[in-house]
PDB file of N, CA and C in Angstrom:
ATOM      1  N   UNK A   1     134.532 101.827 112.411  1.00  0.00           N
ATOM      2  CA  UNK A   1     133.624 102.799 113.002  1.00  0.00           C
ATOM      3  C   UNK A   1     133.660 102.725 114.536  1.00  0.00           C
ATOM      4  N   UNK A   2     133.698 101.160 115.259  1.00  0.00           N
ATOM      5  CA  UNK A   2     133.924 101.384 116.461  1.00  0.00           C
ATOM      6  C   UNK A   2     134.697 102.039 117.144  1.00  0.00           C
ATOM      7  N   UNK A   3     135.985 102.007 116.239  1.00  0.00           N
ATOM      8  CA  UNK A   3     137.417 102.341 116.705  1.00  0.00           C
ATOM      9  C   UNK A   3     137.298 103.936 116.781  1.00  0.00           C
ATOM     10  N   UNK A   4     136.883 104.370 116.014  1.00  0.00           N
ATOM     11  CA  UNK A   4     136.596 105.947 116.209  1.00  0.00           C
ATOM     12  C   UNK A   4     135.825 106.669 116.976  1.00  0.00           C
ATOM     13  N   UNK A   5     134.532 105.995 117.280  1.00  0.00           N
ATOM     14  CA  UNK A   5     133.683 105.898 118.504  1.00  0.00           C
ATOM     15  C   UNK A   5     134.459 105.911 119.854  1.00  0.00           C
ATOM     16  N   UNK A   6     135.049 104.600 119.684  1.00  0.00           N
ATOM     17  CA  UNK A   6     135.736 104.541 121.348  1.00  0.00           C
ATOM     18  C   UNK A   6     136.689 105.756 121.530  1.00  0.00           C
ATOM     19  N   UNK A   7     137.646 106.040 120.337  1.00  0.00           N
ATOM     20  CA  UNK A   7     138.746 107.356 120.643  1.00  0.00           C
ATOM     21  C   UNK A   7     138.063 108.203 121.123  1.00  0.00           C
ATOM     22  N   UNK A   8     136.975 108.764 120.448  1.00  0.00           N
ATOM     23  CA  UNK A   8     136.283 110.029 120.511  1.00  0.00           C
ATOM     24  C   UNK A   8     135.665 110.293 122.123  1.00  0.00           C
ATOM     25  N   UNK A   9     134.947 108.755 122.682  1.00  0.00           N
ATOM     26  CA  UNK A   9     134.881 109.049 123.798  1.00  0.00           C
ATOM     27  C   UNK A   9     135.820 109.432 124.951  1.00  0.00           C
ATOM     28  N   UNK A  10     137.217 108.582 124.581  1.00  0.00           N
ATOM     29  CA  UNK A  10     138.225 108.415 125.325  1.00  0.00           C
ATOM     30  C   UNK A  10     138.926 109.772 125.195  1.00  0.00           C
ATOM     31  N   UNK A  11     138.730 110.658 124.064  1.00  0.00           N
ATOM     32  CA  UNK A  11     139.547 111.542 124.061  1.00  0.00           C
ATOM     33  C   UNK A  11     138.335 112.895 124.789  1.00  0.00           C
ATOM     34  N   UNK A  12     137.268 112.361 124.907  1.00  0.00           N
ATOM     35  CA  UNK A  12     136.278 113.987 125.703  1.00  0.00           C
ATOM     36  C   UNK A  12     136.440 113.513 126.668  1.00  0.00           C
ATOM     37  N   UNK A  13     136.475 112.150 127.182  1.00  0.00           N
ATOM     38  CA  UNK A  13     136.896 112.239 128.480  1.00  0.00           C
ATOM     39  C   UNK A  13     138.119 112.434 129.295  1.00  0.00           C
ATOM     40  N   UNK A  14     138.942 112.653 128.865  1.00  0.00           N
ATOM     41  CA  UNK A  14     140.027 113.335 128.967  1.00  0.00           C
ATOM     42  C   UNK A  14     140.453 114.494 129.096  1.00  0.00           C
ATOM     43  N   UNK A  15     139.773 115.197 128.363  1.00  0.00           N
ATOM     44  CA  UNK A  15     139.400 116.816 128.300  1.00  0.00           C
ATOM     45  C   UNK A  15     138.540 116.677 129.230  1.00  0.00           C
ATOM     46  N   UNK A  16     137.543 116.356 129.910  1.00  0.00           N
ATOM     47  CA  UNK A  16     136.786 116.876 130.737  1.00  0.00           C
ATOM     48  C   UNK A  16     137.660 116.050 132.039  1.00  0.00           C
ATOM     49  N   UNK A  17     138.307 115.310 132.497  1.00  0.00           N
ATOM     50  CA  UNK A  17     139.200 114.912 133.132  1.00  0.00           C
ATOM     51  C   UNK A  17     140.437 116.021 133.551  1.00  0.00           C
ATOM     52  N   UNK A  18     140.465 116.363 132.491  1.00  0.00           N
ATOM     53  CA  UNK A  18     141.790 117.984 132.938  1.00  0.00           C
ATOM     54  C   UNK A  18     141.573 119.134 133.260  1.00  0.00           C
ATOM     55  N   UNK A  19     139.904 119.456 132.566  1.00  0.00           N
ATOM     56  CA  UNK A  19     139.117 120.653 132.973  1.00  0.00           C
ATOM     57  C   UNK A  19     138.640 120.336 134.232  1.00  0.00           C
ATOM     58  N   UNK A  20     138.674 119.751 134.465  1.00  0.00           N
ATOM     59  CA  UNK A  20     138.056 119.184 135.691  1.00  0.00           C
ATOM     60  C   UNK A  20     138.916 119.870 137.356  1.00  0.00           C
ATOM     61  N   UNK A  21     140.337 119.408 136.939  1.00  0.00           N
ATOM     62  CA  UNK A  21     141.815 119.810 137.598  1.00  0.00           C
ATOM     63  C   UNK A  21     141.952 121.373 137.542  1.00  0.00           C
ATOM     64  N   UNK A  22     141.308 121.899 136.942  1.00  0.00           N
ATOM     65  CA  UNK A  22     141.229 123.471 137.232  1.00  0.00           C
ATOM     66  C   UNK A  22     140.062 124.211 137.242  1.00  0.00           C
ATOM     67  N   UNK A  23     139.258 123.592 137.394  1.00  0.00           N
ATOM     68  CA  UNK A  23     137.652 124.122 137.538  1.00  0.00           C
ATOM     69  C   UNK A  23     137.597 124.788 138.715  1.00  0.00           C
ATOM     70  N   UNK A  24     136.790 125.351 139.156  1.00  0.00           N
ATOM     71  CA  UNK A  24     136.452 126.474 140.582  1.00  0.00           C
ATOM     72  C   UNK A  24     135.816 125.550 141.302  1.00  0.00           C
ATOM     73  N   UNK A  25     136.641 125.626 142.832  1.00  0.00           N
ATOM     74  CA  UNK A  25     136.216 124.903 143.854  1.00  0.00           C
ATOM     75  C   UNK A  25     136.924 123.634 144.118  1.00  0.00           C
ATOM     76  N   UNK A  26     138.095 123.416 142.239  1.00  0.00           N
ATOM     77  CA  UNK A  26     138.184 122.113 142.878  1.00  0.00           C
ATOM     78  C   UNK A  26     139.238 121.910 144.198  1.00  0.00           C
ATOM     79  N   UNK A  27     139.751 122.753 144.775  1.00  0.00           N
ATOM     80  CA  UNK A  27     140.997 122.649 145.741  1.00  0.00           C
ATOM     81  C   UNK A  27     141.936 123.205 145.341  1.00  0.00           C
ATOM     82  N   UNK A  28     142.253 123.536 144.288  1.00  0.00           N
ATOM     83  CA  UNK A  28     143.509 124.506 143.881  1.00  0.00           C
ATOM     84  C   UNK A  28     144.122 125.590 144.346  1.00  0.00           C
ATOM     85  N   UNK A  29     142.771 126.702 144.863  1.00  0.00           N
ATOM     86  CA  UNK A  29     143.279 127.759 145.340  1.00  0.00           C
ATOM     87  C   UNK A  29     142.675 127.428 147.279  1.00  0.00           C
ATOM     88  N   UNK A  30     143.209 128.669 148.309  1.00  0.00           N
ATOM     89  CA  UNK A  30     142.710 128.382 149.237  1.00  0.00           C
ATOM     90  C   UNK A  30     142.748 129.684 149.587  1.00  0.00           C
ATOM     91  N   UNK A  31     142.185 130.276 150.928  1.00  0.00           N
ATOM     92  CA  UNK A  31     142.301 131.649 151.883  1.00  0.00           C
ATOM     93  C   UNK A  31     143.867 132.226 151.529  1.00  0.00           C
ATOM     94  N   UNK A  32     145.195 131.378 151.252  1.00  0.00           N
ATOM     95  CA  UNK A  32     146.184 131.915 151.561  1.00  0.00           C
ATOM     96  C   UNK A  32     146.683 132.255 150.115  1.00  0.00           C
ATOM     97  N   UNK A  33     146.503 131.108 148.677  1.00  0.00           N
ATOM     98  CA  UNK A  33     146.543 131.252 147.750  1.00  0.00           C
ATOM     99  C   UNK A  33     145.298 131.465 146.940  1.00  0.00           C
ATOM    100  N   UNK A  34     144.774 132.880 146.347  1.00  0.00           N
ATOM    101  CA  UNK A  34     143.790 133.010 145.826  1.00  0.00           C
ATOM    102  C   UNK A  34     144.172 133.097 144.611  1.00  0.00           C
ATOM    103  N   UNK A  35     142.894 132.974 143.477  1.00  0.00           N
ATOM    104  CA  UNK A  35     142.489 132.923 142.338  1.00  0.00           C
ATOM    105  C   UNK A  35     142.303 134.589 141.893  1.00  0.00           C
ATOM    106  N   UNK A  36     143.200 134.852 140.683  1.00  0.00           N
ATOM    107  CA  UNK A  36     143.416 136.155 140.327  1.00  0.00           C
ATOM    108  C   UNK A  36     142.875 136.341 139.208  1.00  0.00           C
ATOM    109  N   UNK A  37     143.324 137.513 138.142  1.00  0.00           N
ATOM    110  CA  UNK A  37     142.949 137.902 137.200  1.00  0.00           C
ATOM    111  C   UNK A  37     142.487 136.837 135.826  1.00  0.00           C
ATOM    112  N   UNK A  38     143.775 136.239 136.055  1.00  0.00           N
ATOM    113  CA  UNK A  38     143.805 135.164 134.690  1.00  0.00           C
ATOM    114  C   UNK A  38     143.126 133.579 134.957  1.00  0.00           C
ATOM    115  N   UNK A  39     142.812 133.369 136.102  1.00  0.00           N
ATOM    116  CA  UNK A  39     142.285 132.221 136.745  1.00  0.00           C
ATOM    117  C   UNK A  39     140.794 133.029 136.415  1.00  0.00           C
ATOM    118  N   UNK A  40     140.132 133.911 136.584  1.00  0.00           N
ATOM    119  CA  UNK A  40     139.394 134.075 136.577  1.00  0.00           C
ATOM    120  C   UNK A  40     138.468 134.633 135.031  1.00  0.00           C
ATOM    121  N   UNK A  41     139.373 134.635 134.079  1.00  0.00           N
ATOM    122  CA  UNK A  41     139.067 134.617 132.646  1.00  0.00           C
ATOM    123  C   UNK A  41     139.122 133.018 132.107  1.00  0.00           C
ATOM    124  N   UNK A  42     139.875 131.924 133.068  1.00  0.00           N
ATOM    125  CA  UNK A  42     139.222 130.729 132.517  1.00  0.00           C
ATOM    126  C   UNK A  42     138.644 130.078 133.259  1.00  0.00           C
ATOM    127  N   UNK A  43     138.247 130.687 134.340  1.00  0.00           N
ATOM    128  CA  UNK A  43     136.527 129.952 134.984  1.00  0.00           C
ATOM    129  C   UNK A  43     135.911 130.736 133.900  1.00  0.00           C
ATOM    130  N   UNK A  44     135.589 132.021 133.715  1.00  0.00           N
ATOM    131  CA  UNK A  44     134.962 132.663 132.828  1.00  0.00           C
ATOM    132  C   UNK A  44     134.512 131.554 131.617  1.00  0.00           C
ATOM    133  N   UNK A  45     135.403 131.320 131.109  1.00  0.00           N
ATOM    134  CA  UNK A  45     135.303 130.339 129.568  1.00  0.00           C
ATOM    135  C   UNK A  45     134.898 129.456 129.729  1.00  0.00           C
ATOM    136  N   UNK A  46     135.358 128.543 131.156  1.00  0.00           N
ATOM    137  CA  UNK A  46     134.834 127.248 131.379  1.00  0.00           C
ATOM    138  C   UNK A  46     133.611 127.086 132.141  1.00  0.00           C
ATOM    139  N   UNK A  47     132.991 128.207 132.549  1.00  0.00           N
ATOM    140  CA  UNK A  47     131.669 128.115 132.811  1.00  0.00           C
ATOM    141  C   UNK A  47     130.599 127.423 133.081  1.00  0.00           C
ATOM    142  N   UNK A  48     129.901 127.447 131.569  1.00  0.00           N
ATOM    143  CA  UNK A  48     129.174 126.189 131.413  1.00  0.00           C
ATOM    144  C   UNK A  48     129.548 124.899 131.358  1.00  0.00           C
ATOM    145  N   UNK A  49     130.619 124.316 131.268  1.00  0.00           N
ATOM    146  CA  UNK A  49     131.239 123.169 131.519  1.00  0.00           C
ATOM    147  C   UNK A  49     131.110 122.754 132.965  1.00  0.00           C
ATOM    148  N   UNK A  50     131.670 123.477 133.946  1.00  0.00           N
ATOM    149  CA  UNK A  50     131.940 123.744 135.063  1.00  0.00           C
ATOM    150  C   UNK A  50     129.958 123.622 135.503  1.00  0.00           C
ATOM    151  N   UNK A  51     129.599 124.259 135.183  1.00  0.00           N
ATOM    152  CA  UNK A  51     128.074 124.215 135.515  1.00  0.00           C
ATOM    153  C   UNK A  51     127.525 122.812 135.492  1.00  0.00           C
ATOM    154  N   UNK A  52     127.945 121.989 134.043  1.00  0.00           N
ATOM    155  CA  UNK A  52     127.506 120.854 133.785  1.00  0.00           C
ATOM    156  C   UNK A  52     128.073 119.684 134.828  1.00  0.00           C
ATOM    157  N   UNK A  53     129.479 119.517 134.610  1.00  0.00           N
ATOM    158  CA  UNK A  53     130.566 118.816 135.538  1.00  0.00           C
ATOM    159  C   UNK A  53     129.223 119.211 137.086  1.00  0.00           C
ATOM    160  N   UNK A  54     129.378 119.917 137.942  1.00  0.00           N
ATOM    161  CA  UNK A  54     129.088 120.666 139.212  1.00  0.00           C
ATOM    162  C   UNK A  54     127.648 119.673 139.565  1.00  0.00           C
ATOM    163  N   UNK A  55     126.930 119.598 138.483  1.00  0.00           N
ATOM    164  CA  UNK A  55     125.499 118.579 138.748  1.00  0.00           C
ATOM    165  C   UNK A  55     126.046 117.370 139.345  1.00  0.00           C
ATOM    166  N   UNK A  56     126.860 116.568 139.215  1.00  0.00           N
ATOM    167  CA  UNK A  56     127.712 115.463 139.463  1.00  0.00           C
ATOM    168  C   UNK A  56     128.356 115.499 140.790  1.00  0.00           C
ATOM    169  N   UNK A  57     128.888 116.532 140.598  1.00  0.00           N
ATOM    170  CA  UNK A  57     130.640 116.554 141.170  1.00  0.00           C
ATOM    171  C   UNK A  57     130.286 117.718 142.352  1.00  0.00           C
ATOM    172  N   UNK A  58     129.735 117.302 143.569  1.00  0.00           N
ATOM    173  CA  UNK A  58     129.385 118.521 144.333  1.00  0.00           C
ATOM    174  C   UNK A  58     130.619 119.405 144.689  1.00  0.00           C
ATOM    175  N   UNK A  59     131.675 119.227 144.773  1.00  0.00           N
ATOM    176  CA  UNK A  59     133.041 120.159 144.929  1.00  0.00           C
ATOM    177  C   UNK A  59     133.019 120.733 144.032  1.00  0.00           C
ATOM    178  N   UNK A  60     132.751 120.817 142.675  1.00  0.00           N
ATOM    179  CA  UNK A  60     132.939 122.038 141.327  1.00  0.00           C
ATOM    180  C   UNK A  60     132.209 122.895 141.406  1.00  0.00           C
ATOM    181  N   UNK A  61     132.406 124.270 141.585  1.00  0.00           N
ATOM    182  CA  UNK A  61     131.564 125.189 141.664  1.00  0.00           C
ATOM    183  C   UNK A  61     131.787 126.263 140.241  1.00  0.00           C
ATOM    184  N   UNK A  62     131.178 126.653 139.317  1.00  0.00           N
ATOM    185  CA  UNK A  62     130.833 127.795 138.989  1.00  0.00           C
ATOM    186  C   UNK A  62     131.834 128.877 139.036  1.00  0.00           C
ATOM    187  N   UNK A  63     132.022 129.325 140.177  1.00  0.00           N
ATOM    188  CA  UNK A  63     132.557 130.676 140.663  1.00  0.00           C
ATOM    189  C   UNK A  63     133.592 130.302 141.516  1.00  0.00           C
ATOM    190  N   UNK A  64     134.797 130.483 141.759  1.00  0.00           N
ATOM    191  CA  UNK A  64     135.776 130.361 142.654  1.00  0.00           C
ATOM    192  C   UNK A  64     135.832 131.400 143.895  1.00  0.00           C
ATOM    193  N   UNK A  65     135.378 130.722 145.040  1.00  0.00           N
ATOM    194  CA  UNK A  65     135.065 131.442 146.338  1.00  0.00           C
ATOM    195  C   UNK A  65     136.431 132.167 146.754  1.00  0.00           C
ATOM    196  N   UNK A  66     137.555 131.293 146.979  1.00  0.00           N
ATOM    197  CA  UNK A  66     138.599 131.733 147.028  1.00  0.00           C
ATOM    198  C   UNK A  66     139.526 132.818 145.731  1.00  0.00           C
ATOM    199  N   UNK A  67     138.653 133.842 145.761  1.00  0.00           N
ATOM    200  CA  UNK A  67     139.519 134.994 144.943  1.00  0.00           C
ATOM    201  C   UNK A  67     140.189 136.440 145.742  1.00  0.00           C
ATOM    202  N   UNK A  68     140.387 137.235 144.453  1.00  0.00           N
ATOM    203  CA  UNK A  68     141.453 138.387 144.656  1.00  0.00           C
ATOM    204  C   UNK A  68     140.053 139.617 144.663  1.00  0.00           C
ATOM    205  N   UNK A  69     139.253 139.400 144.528  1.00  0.00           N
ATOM    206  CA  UNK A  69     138.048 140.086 144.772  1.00  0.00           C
ATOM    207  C   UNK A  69     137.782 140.779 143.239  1.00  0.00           C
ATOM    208  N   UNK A  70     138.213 142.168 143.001  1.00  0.00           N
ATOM    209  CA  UNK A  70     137.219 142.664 141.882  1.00  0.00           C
ATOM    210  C   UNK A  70     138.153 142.103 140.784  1.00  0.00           C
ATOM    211  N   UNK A  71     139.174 142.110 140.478  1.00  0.00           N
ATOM    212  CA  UNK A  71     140.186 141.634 139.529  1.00  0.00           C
ATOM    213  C   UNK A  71     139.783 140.074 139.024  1.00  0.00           C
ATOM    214  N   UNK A  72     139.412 139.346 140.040  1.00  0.00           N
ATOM    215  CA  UNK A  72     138.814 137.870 139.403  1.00  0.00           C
ATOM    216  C   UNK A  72     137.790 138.523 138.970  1.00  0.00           C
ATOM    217  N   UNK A  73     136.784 139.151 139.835  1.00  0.00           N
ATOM    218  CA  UNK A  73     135.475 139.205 139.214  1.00  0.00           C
ATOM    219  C   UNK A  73     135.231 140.071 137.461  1.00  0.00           C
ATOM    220  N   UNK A  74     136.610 140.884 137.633  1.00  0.00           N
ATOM    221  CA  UNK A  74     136.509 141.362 136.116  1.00  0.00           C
ATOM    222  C   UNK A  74     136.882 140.415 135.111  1.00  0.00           C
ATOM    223  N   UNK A  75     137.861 139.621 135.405  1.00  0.00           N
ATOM    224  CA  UNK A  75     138.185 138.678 134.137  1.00  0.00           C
ATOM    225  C   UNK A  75     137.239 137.491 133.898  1.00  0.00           C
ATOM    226  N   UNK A  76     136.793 137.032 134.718  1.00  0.00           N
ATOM    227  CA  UNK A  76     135.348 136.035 134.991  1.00  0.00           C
ATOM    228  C   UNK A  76     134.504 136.708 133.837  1.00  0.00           C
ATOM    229  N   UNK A  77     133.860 137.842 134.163  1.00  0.00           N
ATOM    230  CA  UNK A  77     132.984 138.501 133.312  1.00  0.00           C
ATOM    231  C   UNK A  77     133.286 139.036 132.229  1.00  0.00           C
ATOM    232  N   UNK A  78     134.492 138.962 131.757  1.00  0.00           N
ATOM    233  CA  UNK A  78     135.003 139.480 130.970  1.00  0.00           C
ATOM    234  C   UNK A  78     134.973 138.032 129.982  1.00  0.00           C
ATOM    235  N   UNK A  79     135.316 137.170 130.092  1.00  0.00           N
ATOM    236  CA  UNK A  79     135.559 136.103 129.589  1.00  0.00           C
ATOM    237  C   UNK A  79     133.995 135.528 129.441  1.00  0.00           C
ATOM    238  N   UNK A  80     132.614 135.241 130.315  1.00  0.00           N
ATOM    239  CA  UNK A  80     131.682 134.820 129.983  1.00  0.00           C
ATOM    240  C   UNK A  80     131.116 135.701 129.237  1.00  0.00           C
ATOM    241  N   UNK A  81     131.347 136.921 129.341  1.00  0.00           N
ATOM    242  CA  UNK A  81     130.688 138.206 128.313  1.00  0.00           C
ATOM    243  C   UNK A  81     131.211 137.824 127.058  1.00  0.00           C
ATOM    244  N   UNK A  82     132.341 137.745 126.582  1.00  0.00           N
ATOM    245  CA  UNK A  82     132.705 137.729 125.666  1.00  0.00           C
ATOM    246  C   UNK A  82     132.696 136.100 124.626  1.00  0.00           C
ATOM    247  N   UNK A  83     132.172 135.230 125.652  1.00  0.00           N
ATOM    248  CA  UNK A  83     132.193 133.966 124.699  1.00  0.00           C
ATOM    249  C   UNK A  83     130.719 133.684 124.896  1.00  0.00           C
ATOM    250  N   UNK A  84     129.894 134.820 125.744  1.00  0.00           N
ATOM    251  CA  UNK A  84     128.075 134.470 124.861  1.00  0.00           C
ATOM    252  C   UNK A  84     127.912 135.530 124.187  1.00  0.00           C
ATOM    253  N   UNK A  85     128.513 136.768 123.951  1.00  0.00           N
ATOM    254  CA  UNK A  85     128.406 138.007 123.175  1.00  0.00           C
ATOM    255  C   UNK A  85     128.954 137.582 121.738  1.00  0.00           C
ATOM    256  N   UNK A  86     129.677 136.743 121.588  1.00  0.00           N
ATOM    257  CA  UNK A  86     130.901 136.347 120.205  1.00  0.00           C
ATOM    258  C   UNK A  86     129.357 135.260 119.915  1.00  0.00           C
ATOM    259  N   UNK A  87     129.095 134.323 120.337  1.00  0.00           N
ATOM    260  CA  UNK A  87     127.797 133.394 119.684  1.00  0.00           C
ATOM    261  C   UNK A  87     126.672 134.537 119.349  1.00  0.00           C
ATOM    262  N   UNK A  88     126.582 135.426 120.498  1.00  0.00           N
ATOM    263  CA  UNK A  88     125.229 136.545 119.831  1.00  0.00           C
ATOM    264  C   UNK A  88     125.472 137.232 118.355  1.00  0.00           C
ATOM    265  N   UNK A  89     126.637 136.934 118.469  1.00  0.00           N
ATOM    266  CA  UNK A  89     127.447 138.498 116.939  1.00  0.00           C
ATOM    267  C   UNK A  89     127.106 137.373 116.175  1.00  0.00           C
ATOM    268  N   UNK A  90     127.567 136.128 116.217  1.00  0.00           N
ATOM    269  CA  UNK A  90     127.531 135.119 115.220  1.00  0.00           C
ATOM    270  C   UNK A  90     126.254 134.701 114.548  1.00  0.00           C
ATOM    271  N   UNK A  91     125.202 134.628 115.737  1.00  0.00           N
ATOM    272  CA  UNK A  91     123.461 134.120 115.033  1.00  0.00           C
ATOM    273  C   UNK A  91     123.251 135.321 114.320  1.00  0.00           C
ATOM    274  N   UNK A  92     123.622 136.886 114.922  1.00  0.00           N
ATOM    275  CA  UNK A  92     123.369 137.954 114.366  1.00  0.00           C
ATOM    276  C   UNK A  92     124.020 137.867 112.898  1.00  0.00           C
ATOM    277  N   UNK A  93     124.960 138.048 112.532  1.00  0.00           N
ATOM    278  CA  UNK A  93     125.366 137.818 111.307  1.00  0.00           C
ATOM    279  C   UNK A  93     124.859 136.744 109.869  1.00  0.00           C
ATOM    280  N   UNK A  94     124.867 135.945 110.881  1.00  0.00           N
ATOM    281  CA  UNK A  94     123.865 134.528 110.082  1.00  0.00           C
ATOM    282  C   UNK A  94     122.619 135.440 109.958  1.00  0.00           C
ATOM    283  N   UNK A  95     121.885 135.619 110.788  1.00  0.00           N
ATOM    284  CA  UNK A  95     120.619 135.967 110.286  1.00  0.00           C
ATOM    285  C   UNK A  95     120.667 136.746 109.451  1.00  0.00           C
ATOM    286  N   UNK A  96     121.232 138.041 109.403  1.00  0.00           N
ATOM    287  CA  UNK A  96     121.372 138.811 108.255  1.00  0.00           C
ATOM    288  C   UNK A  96     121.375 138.845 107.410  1.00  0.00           C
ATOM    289  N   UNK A  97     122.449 137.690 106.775  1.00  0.00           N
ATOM    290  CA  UNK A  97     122.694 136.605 106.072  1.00  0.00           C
ATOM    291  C   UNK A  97     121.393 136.079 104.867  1.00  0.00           C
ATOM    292  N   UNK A  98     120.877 135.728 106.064  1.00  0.00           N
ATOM    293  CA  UNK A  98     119.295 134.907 105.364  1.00  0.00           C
ATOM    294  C   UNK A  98     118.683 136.210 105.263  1.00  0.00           C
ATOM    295  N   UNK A  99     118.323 136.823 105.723  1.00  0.00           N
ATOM    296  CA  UNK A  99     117.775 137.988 105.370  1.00  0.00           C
ATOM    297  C   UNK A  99     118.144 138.505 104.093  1.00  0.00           C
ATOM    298  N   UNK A 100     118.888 138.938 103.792  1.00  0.00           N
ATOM    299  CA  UNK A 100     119.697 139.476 102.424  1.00  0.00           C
ATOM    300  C   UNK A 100     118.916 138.350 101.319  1.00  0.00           C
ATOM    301  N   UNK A 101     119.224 137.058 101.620  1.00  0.00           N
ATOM    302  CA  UNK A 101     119.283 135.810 100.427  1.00  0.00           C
ATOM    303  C   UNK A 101     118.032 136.478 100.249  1.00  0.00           C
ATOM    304  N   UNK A 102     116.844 135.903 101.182  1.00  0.00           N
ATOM    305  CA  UNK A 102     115.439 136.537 101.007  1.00  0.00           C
ATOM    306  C   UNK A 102     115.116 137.375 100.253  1.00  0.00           C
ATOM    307  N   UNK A 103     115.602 138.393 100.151  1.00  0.00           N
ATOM    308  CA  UNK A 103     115.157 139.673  99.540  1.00  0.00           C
ATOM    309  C   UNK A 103     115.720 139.396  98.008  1.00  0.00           C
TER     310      UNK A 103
END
């Protein structure tokens, strides 16, 4: 049981170790190389991660300052729209769900 414990930690920290390497703000992009369409559909996703990490880690920001202007800002929103809209469809369905059994 320990042994699976320790992987499990060793392996989220790892993942949050690599998310980390492409999160917004961390230095990747600059004034000369900006953050575009597809950089900006996985800040989008990584979001709340990025939110969490950012309490810690004052260089992680949220939002990548250094972008391409509306083109990040569409895939950003496009990507957080769509991965709290996909959990909304999901409780929605569940509930329904129970609803139906109910009756």
């Amino acid at each position: 049981m320990a042994k699976k414990t320790v992987l499990l930690l060793f392996i989220i920290s790892a993942c949050l170790f690599v998310l980390t390497a492409c999160a917004p703000g961390s230095g990747s992009y600059s004034s000369v190389e900006k953050a575009g369409f597809f950089s900006g559909i996985w800040h989008g996703w990584i979001a709340p991660l990025s939110l969490i990490i950012g309490l810690f880690n004052k260089s992680i920001r949220v939002y990548e300052t250094f972008n391409t202007g509306w083109w990040y800002d569409f895939g950003f929103y496009i990507a957080v729209v769509s991965g709290f809209g996909s959990l909304s469809l999901a409780r929605g369905r569940k509930h329904r769900r129970n609803r139906r059994d109910e009756e």
